[in-house]
PDB file of N, CA and C in Angstrom:
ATOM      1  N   UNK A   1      31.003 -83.685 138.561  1.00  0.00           N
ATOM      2  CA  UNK A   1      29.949 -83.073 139.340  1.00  0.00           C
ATOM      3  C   UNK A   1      30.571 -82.265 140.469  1.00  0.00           C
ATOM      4  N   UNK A   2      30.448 -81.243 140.258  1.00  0.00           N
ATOM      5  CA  UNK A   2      30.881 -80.141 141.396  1.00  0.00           C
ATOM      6  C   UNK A   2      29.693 -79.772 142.534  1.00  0.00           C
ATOM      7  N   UNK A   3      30.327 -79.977 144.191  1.00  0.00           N
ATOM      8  CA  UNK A   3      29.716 -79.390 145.013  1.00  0.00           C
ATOM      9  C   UNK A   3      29.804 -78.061 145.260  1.00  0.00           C
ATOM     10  N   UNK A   4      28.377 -77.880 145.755  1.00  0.00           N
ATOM     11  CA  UNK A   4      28.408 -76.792 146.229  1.00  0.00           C
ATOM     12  C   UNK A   4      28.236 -76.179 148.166  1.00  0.00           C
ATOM     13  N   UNK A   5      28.850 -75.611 148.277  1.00  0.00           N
ATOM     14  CA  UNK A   5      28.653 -74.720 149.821  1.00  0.00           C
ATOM     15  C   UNK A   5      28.180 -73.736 149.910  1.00  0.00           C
ATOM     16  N   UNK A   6      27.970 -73.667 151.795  1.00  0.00           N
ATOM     17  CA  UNK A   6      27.754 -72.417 151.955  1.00  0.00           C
ATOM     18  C   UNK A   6      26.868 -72.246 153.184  1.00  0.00           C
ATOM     19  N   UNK A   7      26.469 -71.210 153.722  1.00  0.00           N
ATOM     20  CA  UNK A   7      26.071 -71.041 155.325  1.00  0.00           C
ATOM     21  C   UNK A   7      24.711 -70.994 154.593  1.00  0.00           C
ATOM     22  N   UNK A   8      23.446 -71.590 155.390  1.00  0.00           N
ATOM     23  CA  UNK A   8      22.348 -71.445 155.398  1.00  0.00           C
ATOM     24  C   UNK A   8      21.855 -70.598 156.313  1.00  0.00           C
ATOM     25  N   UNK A   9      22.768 -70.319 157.610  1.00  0.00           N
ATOM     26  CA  UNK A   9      22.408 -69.294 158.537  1.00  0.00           C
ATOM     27  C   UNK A   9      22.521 -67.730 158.516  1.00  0.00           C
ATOM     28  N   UNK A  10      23.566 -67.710 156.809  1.00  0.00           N
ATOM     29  CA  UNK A  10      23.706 -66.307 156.809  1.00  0.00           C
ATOM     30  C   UNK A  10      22.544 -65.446 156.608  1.00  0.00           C
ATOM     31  N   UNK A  11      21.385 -65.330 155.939  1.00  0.00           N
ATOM     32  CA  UNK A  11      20.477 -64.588 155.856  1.00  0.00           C
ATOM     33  C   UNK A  11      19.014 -64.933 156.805  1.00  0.00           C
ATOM     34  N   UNK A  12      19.444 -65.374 158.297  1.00  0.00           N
ATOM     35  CA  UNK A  12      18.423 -65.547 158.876  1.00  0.00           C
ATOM     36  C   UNK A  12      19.112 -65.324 160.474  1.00  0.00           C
ATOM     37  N   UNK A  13      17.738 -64.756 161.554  1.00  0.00           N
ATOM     38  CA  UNK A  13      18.161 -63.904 162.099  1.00  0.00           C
ATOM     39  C   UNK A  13      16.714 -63.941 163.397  1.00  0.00           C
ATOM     40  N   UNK A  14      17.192 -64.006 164.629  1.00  0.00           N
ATOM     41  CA  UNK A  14      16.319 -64.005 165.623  1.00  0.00           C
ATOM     42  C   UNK A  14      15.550 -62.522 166.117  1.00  0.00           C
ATOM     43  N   UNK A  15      14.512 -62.046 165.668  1.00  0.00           N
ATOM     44  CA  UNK A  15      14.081 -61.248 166.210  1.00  0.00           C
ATOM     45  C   UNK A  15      14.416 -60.237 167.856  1.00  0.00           C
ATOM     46  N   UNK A  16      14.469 -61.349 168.972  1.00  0.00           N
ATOM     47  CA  UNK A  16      15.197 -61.071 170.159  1.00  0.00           C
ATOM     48  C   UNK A  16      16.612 -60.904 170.124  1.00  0.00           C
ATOM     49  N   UNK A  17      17.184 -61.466 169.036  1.00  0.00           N
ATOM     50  CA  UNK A  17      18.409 -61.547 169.251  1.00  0.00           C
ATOM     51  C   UNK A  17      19.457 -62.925 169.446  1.00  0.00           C
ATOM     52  N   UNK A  18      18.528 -64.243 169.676  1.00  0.00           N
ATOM     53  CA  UNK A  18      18.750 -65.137 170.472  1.00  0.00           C
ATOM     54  C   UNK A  18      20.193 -65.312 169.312  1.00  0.00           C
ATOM     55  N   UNK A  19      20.862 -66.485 170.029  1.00  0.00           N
ATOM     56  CA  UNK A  19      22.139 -67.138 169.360  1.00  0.00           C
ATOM     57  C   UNK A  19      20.463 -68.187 168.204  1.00  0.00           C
ATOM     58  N   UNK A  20      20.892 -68.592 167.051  1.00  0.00           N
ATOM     59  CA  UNK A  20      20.425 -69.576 166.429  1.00  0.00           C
ATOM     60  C   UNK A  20      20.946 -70.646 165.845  1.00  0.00           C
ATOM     61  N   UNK A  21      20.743 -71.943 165.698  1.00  0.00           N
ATOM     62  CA  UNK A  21      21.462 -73.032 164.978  1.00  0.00           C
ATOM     63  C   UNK A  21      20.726 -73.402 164.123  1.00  0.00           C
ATOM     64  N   UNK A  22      21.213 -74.411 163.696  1.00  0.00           N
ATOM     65  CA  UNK A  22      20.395 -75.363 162.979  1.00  0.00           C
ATOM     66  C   UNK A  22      20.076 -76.669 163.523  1.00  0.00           C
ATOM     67  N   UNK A  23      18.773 -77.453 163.668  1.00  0.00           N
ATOM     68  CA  UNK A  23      18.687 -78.293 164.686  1.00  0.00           C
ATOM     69  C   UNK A  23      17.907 -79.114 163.871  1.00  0.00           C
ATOM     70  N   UNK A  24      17.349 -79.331 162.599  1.00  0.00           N
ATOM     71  CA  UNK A  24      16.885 -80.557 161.862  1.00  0.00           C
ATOM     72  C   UNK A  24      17.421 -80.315 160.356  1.00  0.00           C
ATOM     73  N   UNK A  25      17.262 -81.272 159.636  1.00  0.00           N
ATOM     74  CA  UNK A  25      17.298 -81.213 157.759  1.00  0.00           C
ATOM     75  C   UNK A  25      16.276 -82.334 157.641  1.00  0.00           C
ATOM     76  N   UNK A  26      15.096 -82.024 156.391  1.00  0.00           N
ATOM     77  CA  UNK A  26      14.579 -83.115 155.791  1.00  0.00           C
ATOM     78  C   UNK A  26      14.272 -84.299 156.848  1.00  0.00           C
ATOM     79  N   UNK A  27      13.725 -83.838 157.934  1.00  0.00           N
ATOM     80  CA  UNK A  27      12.954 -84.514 159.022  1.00  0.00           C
ATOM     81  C   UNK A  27      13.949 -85.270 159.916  1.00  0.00           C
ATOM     82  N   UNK A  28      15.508 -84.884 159.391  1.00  0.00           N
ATOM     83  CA  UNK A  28      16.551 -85.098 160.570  1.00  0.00           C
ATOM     84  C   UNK A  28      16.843 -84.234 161.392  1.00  0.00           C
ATOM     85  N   UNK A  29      16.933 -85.088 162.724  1.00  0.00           N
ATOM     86  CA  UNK A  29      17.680 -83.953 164.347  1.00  0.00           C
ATOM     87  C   UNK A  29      19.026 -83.786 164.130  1.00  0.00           C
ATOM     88  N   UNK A  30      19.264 -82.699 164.204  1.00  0.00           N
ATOM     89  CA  UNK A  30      20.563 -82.496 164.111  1.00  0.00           C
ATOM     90  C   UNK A  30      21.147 -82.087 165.872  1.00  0.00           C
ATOM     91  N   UNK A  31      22.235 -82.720 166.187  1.00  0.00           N
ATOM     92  CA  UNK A  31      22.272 -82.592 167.461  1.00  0.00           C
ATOM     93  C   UNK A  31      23.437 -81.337 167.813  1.00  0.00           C
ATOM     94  N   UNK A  32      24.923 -82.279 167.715  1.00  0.00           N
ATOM     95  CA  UNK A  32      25.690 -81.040 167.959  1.00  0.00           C
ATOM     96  C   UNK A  32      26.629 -81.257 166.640  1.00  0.00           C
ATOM     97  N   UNK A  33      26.524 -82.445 166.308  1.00  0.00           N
ATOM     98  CA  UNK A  33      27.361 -82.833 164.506  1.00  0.00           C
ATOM     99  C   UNK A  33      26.368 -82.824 163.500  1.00  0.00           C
ATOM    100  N   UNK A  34      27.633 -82.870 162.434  1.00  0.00           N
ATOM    101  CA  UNK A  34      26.749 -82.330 161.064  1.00  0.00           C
ATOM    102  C   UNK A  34      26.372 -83.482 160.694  1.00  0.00           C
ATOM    103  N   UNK A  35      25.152 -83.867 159.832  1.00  0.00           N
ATOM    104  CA  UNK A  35      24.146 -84.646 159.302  1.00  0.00           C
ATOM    105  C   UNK A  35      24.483 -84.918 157.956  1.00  0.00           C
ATOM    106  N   UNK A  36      24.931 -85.837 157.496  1.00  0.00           N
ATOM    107  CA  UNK A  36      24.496 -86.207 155.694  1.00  0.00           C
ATOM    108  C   UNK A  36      23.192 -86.970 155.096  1.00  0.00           C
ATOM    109  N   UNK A  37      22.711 -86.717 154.479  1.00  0.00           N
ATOM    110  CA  UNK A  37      21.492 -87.462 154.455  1.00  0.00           C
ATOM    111  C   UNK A  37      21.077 -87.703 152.499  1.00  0.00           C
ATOM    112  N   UNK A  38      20.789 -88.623 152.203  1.00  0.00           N
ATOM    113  CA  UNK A  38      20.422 -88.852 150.636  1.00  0.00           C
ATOM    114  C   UNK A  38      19.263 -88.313 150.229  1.00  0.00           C
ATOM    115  N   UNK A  39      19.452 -87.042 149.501  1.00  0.00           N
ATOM    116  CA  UNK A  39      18.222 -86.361 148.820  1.00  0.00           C
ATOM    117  C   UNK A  39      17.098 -87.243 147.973  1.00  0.00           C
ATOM    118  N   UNK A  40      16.195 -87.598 148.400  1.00  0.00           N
ATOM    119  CA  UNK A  40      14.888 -88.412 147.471  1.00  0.00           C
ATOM    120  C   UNK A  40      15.334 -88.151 146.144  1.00  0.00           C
ATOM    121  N   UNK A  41      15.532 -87.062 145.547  1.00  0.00           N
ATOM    122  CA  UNK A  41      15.359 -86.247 144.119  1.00  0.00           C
ATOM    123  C   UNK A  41      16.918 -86.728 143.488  1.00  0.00           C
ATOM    124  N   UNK A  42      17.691 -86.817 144.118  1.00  0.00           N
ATOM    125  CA  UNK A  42      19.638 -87.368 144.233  1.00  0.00           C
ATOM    126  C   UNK A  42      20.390 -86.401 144.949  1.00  0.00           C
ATOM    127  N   UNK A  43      21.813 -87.241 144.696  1.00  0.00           N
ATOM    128  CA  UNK A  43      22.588 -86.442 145.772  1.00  0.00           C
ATOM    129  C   UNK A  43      22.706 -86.455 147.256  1.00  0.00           C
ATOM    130  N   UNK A  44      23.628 -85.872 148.060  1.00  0.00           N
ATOM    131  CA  UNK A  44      23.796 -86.236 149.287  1.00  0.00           C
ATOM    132  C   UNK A  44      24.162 -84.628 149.759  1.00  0.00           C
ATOM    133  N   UNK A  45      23.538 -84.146 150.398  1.00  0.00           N
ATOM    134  CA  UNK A  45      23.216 -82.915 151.537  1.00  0.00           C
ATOM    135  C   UNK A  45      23.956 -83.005 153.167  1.00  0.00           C
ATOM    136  N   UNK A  46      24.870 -82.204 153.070  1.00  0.00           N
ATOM    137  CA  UNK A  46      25.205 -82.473 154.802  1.00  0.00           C
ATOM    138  C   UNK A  46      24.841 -80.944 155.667  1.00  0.00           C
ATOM    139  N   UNK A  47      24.390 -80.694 156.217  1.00  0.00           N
ATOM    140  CA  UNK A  47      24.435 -79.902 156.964  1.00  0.00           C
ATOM    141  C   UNK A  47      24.694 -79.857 158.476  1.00  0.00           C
ATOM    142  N   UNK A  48      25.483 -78.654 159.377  1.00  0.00           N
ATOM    143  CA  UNK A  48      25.711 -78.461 160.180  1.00  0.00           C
ATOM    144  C   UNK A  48      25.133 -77.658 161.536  1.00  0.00           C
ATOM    145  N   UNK A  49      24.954 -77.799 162.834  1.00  0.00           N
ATOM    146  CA  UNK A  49      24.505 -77.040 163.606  1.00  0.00           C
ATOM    147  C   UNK A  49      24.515 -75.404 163.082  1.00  0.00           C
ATOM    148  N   UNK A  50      25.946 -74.791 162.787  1.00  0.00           N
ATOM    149  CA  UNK A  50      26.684 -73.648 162.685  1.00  0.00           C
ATOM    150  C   UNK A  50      25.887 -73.239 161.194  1.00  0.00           C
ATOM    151  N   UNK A  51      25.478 -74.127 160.661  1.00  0.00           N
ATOM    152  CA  UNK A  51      24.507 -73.612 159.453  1.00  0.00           C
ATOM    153  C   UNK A  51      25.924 -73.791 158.070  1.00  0.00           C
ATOM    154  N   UNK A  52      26.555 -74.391 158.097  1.00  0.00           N
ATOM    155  CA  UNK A  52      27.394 -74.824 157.222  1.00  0.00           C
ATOM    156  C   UNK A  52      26.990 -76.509 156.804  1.00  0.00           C
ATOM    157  N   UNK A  53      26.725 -75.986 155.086  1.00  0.00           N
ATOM    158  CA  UNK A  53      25.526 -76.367 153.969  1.00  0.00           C
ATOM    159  C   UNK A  53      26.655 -77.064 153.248  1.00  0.00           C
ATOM    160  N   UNK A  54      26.654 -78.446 152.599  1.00  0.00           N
ATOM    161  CA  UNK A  54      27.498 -78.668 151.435  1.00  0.00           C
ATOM    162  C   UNK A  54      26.217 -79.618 150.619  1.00  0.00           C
ATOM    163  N   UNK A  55      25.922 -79.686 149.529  1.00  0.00           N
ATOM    164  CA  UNK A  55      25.213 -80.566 148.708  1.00  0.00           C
ATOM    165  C   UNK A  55      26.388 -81.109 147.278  1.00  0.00           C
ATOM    166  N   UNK A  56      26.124 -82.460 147.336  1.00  0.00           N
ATOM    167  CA  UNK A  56      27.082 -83.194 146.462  1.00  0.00           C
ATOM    168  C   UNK A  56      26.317 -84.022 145.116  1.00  0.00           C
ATOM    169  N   UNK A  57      26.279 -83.483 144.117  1.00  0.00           N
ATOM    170  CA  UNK A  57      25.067 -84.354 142.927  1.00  0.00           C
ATOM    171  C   UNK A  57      25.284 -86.318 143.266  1.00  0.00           C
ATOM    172  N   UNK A  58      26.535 -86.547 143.386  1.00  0.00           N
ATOM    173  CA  UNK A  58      26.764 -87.704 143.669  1.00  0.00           C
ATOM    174  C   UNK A  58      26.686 -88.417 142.188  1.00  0.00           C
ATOM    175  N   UNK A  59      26.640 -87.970 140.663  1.00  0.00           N
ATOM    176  CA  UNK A  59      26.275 -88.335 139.714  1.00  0.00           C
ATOM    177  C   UNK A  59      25.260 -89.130 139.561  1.00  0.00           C
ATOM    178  N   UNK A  60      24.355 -88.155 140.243  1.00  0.00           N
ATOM    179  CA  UNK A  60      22.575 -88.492 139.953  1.00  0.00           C
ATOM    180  C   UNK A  60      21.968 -88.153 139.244  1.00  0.00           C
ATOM    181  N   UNK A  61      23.011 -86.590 138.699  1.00  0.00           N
ATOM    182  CA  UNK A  61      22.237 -85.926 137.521  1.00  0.00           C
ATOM    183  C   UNK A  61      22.793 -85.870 136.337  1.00  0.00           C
ATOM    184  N   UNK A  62      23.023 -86.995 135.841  1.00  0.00           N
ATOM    185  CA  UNK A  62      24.051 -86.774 134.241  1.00  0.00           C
ATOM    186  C   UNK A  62      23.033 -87.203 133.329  1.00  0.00           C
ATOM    187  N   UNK A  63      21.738 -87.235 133.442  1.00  0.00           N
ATOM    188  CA  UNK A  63      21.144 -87.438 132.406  1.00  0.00           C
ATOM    189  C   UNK A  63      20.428 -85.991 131.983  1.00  0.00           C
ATOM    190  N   UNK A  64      20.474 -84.734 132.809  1.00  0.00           N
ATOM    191  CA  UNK A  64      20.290 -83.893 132.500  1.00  0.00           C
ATOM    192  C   UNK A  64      21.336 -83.278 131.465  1.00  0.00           C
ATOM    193  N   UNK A  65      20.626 -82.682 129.836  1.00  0.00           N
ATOM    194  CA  UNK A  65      21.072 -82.272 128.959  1.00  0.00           C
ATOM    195  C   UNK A  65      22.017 -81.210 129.007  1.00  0.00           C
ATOM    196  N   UNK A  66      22.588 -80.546 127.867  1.00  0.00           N
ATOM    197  CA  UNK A  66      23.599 -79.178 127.810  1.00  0.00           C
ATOM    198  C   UNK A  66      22.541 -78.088 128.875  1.00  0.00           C
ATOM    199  N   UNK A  67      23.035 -76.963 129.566  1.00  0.00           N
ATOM    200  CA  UNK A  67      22.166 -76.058 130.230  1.00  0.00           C
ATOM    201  C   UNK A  67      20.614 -76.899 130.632  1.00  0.00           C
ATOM    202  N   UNK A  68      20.196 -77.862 130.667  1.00  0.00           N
ATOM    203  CA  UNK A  68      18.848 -78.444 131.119  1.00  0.00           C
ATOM    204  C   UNK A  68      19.185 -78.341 132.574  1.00  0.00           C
ATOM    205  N   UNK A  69      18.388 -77.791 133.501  1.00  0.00           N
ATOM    206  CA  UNK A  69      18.106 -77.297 135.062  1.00  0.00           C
ATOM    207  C   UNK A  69      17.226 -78.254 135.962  1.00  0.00           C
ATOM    208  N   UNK A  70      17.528 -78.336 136.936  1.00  0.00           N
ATOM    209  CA  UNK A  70      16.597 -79.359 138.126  1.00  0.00           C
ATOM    210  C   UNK A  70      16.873 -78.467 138.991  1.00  0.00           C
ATOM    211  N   UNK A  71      15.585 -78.078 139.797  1.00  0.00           N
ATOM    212  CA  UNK A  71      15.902 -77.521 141.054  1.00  0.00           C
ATOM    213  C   UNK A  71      15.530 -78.470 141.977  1.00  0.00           C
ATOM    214  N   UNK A  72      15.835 -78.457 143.010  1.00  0.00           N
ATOM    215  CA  UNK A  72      15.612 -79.393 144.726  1.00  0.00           C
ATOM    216  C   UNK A  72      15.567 -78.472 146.036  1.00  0.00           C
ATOM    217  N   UNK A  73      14.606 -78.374 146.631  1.00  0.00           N
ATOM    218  CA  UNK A  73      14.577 -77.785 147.917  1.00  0.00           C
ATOM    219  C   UNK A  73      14.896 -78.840 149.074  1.00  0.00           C
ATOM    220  N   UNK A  74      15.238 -78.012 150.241  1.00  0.00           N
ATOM    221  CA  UNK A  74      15.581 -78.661 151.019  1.00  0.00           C
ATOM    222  C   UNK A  74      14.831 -78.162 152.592  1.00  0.00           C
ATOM    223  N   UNK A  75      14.011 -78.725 153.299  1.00  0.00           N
ATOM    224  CA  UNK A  75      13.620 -77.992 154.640  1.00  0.00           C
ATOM    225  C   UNK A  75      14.702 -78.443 155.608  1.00  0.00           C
ATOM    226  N   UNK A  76      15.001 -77.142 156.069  1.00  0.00           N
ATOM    227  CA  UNK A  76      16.170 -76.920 157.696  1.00  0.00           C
ATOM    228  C   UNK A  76      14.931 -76.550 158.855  1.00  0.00           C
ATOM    229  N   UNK A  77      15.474 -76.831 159.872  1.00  0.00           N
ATOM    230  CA  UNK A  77      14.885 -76.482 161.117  1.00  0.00           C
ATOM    231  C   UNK A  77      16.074 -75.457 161.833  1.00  0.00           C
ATOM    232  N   UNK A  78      15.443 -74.106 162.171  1.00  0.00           N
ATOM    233  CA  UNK A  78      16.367 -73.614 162.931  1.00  0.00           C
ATOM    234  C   UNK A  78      16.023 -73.121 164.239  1.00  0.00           C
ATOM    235  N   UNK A  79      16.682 -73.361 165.526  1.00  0.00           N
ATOM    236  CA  UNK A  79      16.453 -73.253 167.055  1.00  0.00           C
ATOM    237  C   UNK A  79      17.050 -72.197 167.600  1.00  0.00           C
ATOM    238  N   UNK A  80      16.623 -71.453 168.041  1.00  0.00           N
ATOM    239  CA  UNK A  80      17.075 -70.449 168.862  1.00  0.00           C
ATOM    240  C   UNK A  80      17.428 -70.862 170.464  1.00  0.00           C
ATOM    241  N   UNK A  81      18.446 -69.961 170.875  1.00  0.00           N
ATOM    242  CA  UNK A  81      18.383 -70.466 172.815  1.00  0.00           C
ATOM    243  C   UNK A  81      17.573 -70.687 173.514  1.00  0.00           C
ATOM    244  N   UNK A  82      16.315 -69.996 172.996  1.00  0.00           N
ATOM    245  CA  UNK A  82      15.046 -70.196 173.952  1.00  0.00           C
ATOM    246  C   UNK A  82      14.397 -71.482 173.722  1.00  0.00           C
ATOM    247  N   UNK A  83      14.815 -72.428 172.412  1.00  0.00           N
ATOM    248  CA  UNK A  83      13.788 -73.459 172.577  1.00  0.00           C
ATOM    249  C   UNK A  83      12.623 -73.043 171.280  1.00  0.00           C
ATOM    250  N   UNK A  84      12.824 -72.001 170.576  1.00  0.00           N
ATOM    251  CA  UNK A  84      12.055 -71.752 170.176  1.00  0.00           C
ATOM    252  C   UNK A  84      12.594 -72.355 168.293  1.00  0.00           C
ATOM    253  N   UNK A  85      11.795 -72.608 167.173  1.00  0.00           N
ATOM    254  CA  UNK A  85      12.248 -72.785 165.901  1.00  0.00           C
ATOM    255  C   UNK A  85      11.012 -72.627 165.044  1.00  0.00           C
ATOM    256  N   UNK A  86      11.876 -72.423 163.549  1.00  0.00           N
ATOM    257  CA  UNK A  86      11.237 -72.246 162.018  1.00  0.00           C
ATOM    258  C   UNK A  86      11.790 -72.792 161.483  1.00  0.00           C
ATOM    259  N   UNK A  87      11.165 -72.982 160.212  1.00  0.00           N
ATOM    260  CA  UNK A  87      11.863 -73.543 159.269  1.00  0.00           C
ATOM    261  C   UNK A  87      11.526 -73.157 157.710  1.00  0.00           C
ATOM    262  N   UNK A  88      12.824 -73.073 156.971  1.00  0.00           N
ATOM    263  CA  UNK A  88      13.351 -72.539 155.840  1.00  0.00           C
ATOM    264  C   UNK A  88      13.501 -73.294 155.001  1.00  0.00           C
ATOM    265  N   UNK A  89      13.875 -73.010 153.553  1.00  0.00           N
ATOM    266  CA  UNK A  89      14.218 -73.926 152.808  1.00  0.00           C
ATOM    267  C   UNK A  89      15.262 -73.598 151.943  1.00  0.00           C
ATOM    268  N   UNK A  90      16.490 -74.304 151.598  1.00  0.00           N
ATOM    269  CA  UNK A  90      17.598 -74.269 150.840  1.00  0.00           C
ATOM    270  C   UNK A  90      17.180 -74.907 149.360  1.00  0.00           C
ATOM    271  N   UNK A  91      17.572 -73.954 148.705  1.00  0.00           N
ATOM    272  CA  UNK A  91      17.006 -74.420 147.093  1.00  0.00           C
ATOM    273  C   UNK A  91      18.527 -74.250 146.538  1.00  0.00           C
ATOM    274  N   UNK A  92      18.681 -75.648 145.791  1.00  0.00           N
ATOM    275  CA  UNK A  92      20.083 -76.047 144.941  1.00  0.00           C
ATOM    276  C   UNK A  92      19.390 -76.375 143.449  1.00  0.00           C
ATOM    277  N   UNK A  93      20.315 -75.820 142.676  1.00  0.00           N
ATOM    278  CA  UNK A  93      19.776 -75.923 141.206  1.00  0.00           C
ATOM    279  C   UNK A  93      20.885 -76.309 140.301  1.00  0.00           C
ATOM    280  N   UNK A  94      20.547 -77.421 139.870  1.00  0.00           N
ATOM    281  CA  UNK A  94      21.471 -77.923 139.359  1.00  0.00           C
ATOM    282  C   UNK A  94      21.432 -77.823 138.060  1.00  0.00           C
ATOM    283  N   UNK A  95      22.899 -77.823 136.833  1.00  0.00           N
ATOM    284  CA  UNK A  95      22.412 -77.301 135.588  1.00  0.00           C
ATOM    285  C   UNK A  95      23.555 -78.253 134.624  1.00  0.00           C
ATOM    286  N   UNK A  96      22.897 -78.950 133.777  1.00  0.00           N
ATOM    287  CA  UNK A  96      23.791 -79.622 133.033  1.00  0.00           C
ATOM    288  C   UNK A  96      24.443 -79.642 132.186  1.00  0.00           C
ATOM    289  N   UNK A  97      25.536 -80.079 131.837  1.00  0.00           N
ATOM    290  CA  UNK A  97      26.628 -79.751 131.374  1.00  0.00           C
ATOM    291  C   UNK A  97      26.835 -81.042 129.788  1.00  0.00           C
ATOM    292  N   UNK A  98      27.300 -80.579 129.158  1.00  0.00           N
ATOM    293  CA  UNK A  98      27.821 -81.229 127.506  1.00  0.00           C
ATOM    294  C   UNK A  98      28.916 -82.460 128.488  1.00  0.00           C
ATOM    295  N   UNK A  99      28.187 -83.864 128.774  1.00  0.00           N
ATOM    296  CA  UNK A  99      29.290 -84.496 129.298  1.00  0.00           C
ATOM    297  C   UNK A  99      30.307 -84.565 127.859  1.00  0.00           C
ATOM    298  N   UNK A 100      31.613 -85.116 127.893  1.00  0.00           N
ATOM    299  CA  UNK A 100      32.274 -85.684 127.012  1.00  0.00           C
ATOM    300  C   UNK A 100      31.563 -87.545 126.510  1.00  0.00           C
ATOM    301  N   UNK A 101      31.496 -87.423 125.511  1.00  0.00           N
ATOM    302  CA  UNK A 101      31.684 -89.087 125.268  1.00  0.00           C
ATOM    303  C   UNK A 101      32.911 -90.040 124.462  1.00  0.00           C
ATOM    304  N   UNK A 102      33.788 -89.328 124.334  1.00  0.00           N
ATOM    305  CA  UNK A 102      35.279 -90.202 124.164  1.00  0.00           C
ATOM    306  C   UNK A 102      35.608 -90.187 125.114  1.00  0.00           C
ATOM    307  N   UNK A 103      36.259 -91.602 124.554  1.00  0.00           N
ATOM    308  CA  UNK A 103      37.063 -92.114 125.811  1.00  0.00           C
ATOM    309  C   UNK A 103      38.280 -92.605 124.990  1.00  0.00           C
ATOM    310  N   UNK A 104      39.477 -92.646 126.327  1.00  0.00           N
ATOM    311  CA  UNK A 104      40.956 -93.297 125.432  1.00  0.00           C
ATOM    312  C   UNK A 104      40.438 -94.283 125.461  1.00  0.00           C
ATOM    313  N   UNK A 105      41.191 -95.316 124.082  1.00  0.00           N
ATOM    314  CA  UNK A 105      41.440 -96.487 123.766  1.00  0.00           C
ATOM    315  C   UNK A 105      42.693 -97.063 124.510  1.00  0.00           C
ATOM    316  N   UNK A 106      42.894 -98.213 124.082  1.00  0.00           N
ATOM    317  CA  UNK A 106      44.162 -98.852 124.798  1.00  0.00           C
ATOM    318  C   UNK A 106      44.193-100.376 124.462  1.00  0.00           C
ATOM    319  N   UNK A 107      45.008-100.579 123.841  1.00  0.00           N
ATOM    320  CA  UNK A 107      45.308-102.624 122.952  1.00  0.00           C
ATOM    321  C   UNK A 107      46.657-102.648 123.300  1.00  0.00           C
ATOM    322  N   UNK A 108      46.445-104.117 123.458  1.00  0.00           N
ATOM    323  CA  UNK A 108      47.919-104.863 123.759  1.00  0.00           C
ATOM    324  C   UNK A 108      47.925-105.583 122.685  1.00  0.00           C
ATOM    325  N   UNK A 109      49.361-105.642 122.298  1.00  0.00           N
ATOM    326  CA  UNK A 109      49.532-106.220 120.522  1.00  0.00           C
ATOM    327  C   UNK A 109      50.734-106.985 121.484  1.00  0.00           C
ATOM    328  N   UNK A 110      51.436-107.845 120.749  1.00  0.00           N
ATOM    329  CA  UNK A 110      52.438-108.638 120.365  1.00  0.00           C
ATOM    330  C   UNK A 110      53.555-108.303 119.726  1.00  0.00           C
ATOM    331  N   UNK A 111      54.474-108.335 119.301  1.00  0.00           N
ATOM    332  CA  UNK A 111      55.084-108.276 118.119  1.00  0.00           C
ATOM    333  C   UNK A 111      54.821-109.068 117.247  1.00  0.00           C
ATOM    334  N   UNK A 112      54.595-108.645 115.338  1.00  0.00           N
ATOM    335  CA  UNK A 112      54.506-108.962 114.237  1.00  0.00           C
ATOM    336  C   UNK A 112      53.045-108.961 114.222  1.00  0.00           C
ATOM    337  N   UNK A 113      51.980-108.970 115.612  1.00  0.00           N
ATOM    338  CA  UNK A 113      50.457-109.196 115.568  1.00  0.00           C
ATOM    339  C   UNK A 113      50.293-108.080 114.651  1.00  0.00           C
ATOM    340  N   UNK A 114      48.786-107.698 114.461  1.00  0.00           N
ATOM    341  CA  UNK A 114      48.326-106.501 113.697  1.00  0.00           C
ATOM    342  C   UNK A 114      47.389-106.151 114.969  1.00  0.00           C
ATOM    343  N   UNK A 115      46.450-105.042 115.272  1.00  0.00           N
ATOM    344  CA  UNK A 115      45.934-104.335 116.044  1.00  0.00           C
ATOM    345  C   UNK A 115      44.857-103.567 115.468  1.00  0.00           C
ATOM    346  N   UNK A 116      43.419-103.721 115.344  1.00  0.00           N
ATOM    347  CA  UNK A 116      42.494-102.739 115.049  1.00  0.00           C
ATOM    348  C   UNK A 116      41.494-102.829 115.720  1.00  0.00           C
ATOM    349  N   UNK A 117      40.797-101.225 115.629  1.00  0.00           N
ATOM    350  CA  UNK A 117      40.121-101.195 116.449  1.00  0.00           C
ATOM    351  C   UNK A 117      38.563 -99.931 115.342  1.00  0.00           C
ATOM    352  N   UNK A 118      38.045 -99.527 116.412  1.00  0.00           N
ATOM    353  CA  UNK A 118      36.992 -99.006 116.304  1.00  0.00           C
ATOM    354  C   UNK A 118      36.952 -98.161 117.518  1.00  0.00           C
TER     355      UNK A 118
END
């Protein structure tokens, strides 16, 4: 299961100008450190003041088939200097993959024993 990154602050932008952060996720305060928090749907989400995003499946989603898709949104809160905030939503889509199902074998024999398997 591969994470993914990335700034949530890049395509958002204060009208005045103000500096903006990020100041909640999914009904968490985010203060001046970054937040991890367990997605209802799976997975674990951290986000940062600076708007630096990582979401981790956490192998929640392996029962999703070859190419079979789940999307998950996520609500951010973002604060401007003035005190002022909105809020957005980060959408991660996750897409599944042909797990493998072999696995190595491995027997401990003896000498002269015999060894079989399945």
């Amino acid at each position: 299961d591969d994470r993914v990154s990335g700034n949530v602050l890049e395509n958002d932008s204060d009208p005045e100008g103000d500096t903006i952060s990020v100041c909640g996720i999914g009904g968490e305060t985010i203060g001046n450190v970054c937040v991890s928090i367990d997605v209802p749907e799976g997975g674990v989400a951290a986000l940062c003041p600076n708007g630096t995003f990582t979401f981790d499946p956490n192998g929640d989603f392996e029962s999703l088939g070859s190419e079979e898709t789940f999307s998950l949104s996520l609500a951010y809160v973002t604060c401007d200097s003035q005190g002022l905030s909105d809020t957005a939503l980060v959408t991660v889509e996750i897409t599944g993959i042909n797990d493998l199902i072999a696995l190595d074998d491995s027997y401990t024999v003896t000498e002269d024993d015999r060894v079989s398997g399945n």
